[in-house]
Protein backbone atom coordinates (compact mmCIF):
# COMPACT_ATOMS: atom_id res chain seq x y z
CA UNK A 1 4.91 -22.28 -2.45
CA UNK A 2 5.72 -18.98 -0.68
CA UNK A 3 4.21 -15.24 -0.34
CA UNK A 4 6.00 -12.59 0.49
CA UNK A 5 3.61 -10.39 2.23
CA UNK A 6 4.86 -6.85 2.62
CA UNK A 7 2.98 -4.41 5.11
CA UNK A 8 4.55 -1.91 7.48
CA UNK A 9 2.76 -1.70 10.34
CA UNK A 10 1.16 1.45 11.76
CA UNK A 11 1.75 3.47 15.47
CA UNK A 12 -1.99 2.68 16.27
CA UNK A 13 -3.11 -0.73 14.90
CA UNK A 14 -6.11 -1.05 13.43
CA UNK A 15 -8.27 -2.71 10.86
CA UNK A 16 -5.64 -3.34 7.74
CA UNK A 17 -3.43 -4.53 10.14
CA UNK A 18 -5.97 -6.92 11.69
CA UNK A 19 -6.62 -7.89 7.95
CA UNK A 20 -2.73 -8.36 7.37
CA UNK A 21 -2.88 -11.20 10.53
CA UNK A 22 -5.83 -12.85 9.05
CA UNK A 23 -4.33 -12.97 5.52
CA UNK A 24 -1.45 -14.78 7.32
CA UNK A 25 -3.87 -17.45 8.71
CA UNK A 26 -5.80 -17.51 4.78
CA UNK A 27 -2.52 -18.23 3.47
CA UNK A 28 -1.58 -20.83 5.86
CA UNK A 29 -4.96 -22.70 5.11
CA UNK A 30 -4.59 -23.04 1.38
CA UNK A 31 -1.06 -24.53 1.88
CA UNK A 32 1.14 -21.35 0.77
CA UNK A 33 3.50 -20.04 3.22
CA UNK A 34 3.73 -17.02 3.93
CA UNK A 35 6.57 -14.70 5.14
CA UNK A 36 6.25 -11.32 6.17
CA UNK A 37 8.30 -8.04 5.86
CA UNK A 38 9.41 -6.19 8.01
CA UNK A 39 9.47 -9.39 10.55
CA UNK A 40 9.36 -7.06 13.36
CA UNK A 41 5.47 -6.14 13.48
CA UNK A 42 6.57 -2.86 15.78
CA UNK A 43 5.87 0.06 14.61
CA UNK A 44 8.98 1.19 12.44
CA UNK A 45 11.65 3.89 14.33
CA UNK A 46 13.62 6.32 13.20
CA UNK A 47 11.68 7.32 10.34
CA UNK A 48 13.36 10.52 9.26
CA UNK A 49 16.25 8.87 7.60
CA UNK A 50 14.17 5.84 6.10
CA UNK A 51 11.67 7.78 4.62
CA UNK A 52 14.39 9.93 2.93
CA UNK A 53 15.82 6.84 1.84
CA UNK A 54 12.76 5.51 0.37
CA UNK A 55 12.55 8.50 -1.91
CA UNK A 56 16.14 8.22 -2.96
CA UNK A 57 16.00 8.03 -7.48
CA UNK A 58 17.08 4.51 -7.21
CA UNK A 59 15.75 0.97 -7.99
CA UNK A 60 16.98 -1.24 -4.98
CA UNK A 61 15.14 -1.88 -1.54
CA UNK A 62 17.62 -3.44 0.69
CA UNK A 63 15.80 -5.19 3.03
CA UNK A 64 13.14 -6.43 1.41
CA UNK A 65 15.54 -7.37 -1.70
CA UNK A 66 17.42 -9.32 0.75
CA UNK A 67 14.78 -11.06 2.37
CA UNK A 68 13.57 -11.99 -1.18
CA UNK A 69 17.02 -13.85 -2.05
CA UNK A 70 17.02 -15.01 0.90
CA UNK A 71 13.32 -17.34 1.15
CA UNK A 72 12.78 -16.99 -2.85
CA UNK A 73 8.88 -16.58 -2.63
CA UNK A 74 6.66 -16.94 -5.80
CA UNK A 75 5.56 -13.00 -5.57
CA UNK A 76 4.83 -10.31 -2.93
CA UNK A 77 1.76 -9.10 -1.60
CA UNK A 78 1.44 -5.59 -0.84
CA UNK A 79 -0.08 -3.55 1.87
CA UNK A 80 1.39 -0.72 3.64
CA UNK A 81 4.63 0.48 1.85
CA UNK A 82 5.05 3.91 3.51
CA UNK A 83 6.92 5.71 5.09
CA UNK A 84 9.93 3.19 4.70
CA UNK A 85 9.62 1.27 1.26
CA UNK A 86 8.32 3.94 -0.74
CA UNK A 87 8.87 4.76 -4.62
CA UNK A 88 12.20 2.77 -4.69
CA UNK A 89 10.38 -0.50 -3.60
CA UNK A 90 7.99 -0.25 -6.60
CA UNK A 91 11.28 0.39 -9.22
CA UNK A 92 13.03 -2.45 -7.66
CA UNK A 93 10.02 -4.66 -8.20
CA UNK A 94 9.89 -3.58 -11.98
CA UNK A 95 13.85 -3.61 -12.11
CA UNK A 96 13.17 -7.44 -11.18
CA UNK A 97 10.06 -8.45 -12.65
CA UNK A 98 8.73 -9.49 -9.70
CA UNK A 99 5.16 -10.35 -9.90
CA UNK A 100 3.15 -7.91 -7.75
CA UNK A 101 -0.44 -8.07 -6.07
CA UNK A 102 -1.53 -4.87 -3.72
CA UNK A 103 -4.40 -4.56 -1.42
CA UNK A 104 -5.61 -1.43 -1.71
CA UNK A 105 -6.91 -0.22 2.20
CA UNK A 106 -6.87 3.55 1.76
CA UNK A 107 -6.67 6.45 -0.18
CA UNK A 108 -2.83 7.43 -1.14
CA UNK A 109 -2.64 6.33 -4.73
CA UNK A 110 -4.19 9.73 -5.11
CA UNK A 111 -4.49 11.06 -1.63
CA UNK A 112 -1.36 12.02 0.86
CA UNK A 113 -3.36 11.48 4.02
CA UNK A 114 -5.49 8.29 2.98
CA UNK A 115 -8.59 9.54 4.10
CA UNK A 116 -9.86 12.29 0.87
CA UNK A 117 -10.34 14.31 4.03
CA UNK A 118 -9.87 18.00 4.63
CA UNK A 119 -10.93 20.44 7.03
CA UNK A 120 -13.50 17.49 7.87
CA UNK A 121 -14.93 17.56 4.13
CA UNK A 122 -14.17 14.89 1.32
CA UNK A 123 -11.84 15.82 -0.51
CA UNK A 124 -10.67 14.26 -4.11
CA UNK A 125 -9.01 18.01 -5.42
CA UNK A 126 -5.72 15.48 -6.05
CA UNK A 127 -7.51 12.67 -7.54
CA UNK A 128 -5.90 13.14 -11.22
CA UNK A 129 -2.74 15.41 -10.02
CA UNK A 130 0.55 13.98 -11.13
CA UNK A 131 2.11 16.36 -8.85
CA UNK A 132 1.04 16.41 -5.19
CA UNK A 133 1.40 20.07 -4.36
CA UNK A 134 -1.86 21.07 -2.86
CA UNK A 135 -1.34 18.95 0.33
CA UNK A 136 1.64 20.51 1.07
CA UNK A 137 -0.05 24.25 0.73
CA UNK A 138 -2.55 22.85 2.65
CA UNK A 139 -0.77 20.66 5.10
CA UNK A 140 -2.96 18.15 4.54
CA UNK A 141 -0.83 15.81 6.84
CA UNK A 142 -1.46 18.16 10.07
CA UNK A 143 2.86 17.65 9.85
CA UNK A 144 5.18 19.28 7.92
CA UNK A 145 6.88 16.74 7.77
CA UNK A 146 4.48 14.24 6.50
CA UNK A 147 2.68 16.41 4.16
CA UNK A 148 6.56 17.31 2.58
CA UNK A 149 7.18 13.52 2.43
CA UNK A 150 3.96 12.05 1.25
CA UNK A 151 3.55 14.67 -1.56
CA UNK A 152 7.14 13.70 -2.66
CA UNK A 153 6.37 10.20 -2.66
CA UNK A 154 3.18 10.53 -4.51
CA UNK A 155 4.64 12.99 -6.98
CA UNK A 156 7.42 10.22 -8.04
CA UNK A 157 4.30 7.12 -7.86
CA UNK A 158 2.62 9.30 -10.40
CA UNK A 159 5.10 10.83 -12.52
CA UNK A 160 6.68 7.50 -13.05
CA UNK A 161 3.05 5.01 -13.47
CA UNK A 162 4.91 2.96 -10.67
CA UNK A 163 1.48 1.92 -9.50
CA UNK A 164 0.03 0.40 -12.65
CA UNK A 165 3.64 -0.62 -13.91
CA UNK A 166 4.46 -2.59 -11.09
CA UNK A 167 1.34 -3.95 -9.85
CA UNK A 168 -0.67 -7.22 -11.84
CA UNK A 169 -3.68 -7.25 -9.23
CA UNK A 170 -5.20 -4.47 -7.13
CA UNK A 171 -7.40 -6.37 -4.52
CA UNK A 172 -9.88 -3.74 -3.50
CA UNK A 173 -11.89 -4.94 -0.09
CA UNK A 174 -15.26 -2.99 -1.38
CA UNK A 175 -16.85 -2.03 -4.50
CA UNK A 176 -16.39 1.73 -3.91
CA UNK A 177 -12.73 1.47 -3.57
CA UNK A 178 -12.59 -0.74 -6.75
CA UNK A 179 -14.87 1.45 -8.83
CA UNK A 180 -12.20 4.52 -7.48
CA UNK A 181 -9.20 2.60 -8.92
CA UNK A 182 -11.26 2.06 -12.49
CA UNK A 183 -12.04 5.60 -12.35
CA UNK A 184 -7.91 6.35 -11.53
CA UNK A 185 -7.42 5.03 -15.05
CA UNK A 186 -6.10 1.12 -13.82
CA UNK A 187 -7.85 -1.62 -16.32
CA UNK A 188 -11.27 -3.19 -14.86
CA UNK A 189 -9.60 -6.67 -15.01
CA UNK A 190 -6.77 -5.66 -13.09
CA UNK A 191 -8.54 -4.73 -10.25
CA UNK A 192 -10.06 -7.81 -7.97
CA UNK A 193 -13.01 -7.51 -5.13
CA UNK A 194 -12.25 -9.34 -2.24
CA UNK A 195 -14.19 -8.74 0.79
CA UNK A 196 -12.03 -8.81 4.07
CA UNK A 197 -13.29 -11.72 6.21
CA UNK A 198 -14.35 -11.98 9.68
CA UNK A 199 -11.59 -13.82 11.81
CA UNK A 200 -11.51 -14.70 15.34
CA UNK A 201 -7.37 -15.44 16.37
CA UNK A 202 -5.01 -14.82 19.51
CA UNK A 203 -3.35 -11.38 19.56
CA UNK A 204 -0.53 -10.22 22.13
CA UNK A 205 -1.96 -7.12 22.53
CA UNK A 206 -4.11 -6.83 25.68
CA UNK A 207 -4.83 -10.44 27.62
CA UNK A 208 -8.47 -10.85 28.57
CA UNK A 209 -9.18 -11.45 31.99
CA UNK A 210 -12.22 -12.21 34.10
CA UNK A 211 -14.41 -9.76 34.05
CA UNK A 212 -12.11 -6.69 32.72
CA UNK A 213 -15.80 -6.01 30.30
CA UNK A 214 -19.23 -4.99 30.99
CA UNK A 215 -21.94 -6.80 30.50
CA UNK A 216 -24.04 -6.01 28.10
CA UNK A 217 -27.22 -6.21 29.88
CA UNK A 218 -25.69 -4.39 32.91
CA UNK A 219 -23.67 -1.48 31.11
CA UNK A 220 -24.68 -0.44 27.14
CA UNK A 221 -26.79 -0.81 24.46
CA UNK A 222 -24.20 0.64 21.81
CA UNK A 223 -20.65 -0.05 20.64
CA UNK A 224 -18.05 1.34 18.82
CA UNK A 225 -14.99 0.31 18.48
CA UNK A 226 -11.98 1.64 16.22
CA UNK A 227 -9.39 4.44 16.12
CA UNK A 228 -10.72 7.54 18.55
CA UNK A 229 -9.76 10.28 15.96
CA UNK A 230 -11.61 13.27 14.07
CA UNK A 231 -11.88 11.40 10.61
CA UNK A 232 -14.06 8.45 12.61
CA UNK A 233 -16.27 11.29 13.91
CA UNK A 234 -15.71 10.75 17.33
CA UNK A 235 -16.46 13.85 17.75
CA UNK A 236 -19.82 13.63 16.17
CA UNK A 237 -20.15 10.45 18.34
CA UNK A 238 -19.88 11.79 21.71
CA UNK A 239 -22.81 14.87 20.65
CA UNK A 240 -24.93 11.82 19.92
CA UNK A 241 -24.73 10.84 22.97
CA UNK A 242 -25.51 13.59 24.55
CA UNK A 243 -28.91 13.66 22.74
CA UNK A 244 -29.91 10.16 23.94
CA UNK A 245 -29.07 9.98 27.93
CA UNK A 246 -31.59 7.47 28.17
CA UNK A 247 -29.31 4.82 25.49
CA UNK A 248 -26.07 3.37 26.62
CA UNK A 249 -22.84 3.80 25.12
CA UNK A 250 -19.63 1.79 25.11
CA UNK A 251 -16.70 3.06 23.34
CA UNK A 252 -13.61 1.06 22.72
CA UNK A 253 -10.27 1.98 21.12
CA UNK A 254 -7.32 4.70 21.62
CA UNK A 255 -6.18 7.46 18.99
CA UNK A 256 -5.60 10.78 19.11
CA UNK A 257 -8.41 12.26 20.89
CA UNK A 258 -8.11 9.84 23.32
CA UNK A 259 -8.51 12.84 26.51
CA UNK A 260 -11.82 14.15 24.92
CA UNK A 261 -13.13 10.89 25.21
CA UNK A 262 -12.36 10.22 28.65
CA UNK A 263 -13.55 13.66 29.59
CA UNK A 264 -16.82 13.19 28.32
CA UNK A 265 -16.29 9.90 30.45
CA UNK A 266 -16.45 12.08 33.44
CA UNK A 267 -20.18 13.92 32.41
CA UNK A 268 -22.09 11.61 30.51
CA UNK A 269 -23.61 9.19 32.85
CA UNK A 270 -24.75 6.77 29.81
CA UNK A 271 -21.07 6.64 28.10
CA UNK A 272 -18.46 3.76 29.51
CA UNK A 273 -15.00 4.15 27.87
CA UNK A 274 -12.27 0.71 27.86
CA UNK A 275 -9.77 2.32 25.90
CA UNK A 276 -7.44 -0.38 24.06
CA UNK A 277 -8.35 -3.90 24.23
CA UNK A 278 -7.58 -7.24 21.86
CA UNK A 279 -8.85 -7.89 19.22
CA UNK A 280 -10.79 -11.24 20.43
CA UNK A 281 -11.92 -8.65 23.05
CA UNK A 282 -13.74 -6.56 20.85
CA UNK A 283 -15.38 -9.36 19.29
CA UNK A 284 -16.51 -10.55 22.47
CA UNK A 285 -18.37 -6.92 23.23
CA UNK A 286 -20.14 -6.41 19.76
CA UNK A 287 -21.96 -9.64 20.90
CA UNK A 288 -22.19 -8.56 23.74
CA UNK A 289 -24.27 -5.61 22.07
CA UNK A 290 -27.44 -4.30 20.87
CA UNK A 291 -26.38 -2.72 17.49
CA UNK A 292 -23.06 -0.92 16.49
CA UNK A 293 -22.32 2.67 15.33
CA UNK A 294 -19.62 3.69 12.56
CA UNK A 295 -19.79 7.54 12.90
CA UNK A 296 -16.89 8.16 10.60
CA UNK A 297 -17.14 11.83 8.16
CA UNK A 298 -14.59 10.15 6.21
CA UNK A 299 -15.25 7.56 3.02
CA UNK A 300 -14.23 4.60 5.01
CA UNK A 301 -12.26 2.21 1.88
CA UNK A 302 -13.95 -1.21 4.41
CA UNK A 303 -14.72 -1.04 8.11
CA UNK A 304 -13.88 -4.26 9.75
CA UNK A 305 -15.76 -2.89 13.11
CA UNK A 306 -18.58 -2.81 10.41
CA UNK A 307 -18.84 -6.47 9.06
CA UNK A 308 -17.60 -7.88 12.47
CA UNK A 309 -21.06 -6.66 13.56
CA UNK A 310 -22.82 -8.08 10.76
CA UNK A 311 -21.25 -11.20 11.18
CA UNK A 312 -22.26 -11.48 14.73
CA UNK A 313 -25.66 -10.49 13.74
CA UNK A 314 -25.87 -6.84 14.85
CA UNK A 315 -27.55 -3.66 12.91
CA UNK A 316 -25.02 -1.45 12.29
CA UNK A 317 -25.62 2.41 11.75
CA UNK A 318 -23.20 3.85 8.58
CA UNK A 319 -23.02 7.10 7.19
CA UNK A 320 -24.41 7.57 4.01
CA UNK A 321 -21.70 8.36 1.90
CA UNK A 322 -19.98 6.55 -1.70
CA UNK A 323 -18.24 4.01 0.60
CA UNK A 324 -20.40 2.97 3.01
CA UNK A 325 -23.96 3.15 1.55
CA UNK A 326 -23.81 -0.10 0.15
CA UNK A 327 -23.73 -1.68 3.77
CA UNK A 328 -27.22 -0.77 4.03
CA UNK A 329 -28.95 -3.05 1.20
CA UNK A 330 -29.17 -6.57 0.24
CA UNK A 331 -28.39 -8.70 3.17
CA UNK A 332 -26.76 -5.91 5.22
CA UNK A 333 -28.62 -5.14 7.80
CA UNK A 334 -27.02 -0.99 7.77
CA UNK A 335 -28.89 1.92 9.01
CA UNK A 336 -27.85 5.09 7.38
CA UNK A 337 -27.12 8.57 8.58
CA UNK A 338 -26.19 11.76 7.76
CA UNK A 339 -22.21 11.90 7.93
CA UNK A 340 -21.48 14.60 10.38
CA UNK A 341 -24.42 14.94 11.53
CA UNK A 342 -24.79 14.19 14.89
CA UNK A 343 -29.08 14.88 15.19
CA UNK A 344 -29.31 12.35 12.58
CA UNK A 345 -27.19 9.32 13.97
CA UNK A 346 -29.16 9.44 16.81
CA UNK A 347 -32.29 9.10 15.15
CA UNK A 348 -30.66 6.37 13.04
CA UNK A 349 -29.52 4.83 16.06
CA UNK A 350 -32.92 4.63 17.87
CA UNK A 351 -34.11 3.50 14.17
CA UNK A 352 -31.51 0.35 14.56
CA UNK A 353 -32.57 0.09 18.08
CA UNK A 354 -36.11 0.04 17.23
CA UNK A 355 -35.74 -2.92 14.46
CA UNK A 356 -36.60 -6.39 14.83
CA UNK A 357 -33.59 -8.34 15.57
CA UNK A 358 -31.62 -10.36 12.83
CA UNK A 359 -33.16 -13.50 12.19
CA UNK A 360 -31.18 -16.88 11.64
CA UNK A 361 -31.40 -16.58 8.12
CA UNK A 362 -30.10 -13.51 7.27
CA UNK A 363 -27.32 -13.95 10.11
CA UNK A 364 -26.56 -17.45 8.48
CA UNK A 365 -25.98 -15.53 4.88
CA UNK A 366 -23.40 -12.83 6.30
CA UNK A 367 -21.44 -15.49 8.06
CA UNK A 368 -20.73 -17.05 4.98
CA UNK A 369 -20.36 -13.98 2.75
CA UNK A 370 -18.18 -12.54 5.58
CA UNK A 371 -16.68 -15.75 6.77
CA UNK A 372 -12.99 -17.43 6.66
CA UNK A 373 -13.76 -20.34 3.91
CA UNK A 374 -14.93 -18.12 1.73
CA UNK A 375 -12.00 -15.13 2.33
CA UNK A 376 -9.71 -18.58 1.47
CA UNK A 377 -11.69 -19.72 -1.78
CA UNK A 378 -11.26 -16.04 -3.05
CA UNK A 379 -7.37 -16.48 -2.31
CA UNK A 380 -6.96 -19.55 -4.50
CA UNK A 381 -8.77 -17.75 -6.71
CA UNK A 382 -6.61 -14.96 -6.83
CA UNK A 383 -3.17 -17.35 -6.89
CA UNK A 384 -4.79 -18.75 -10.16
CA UNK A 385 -4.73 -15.28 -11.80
CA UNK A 386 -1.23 -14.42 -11.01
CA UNK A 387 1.32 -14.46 -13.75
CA UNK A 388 4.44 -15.90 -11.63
């Protein structure tokens, strides 16, 4: 038996696309294989033209129709469609019949951006819009370009149901982002919790080499490790530091605001910046940790950087919002915070610090709610409720 996973990569990778690898590996383990579109895991060029194309009024999508002749999988599973698939990929599926299953990792099935984000507020003004026009008055993109070509594409998703006409199973990696899709009108049994798992595996992208790390007893106290942009409160972050020059920070990742990081570099003495790194990398340094720190202002759909700490053992602090709160209770070992509130992370950050460590019980519990076996039982699982 084959999958057809479909996910277009992004310019930055990041967590979906670390899921995206690991769903390769899940596949592989319960004896499906899988194939993946677009084979080149680059991010995309020349956009312009194929993200025209993909809003074209038409029900073909060349190249994934033809990789679909060609290897004749049982159905596809969906990721990242945009900005090269788009609307015609969904009316091609439904032209063909072709059993569909999407994991859901963001916002845009009602949001352009993916984030519910706006002038660093949530934001859910285009939750039950069928036309998108307030993110192009808004530029809720920060492109024209995007905004113009997002708002399209969501204005022909909606107008035309493609979502819940297409689509038998919506996988949604936490219970906030499955309660949203309920909410978005798609039926309760249509929509699957899966939680992403925790998976160590080789990546290309930055060899690790003797010691190209700290050590954690030598260098910080802290970690965080993701996309260095506004919506992950980096910002936020680096104030934090600032009020705590006696706890140290490491910060690990590239984005955006990439140069305000490494300025602060330059005047906060307890702050050590690695920029990009591998993935097996980053594992390496939340064990190398005392607790983590997810400073995002944004409803975060599932942070991996989040349950890799858990798995390893480490209190993690999370802002208290819809998406994230739930990270705190049962066998989570979260520490909430204000979101956006930089006073209050670092008083739930000396809070985490503060906290006896996690003992082998607990630890033992998250590895298995967070581990690979179980990510693969919940994908047989899911085969078994396919209509193919």
């Amino acid at each position: 038996m084959k999958v057809l996973i479909v996910h277009v990569p992004y310019e930055h990778r990041g967590g979906e696309d670390v899921h995206v690898d690991a769903l390769v590996q899940g596949y592989r383990k319960i004896g499906v294989t899988p194939v993946l579109y677009p084979e080149d895991r680059n991010p995309p060029g020349s956009l312009l033209l194929k993200s025209l194309a993909s809003l074209a009024p038409v029900d073909s999508s060349p190249g994934v129709e033809k990789l679909w002749e060609d290897t004749q999988p049982a159905y596809i599973h969906l990721h990242n469609v945009f900005p090269i698939l788009g609307p015609r990929f969904f009316r091609w599926a439904i032209r063909r019949n072709i059993p569909l299953v999407m994991t859901v990792h963001n916002h845009r099935f009602f949001c352009t951006n993916g984030l519910a984000l706006r002038n660093k507020k949530i934001c859910k003004d285009c939750f039950t819009s069928k036309v998108a026009w307030r993110p192009i008055l808004h530029n809720c993109n920060g492109s024209w370009k995007k905004s113009i070509y997002h708002s399209l594409a969501l204005t022909e998703l909606r107008l035309e149901e493609l979502y819940s006409r297409a689509i038998q199973r919506f996988v949604a990696p936490s219970p906030y982002l499955q309660a949203e899709l309920v909410k978005l009108g798609i039926p309760k049994e249509r929509v699957i919790h899966i939680l992403n798992p925790v998976f160590r595996f080789e990546t290309p992208a930055v060899p690790k080499t003797k010691d190209a790390y700290p050590s954690a007893s030598d260098h910080y106290d802290v970690i965080y490790a993701g996309r260095l942009s506004e919506e992950k409160g980096i910002y936020e972050l680096i104030a934090t530091i600032r009020l705590l020059p006696n706890v140290r920070f490491l910060i690990v990742g590239d984005g955006p605001e990439r140069p305000m990081v490494t300025a602060a570099v330059s005047e906060l003495k307890n702050l050590t910046f690695l920029g990009a790194v591998s993935h097996e990398t980053v594992l390496d340094l939340i064990g190398q940790s005392r607790i983590a720190v997810l400073p995002s202002i944004c409803n975060e759909t599932l942070s991996t950087f989040a349950l890799e700490a858990f798995f390893q053992g480490k209190r993690c602090v999370v802002p208290a919002l819809d998406s994230t709160s739930w990270l705190a209770t049962g066998d989570f070992p979260g520490h909430l915070a204000k979101a956006g509130d930089p006073q209050d992370l670092a008083r739930a950050v000396q809070e985490a610090l503060g906290s006896q460590s996690i003992d082998s019980t607990q630890k033992g519990n998250l590895q298995n709610r967070l581990g690979f076996n179980r990510f693969c039982s919940d994908l047989s699982s899911l085969i078994e409720g396919i209509r193919i």
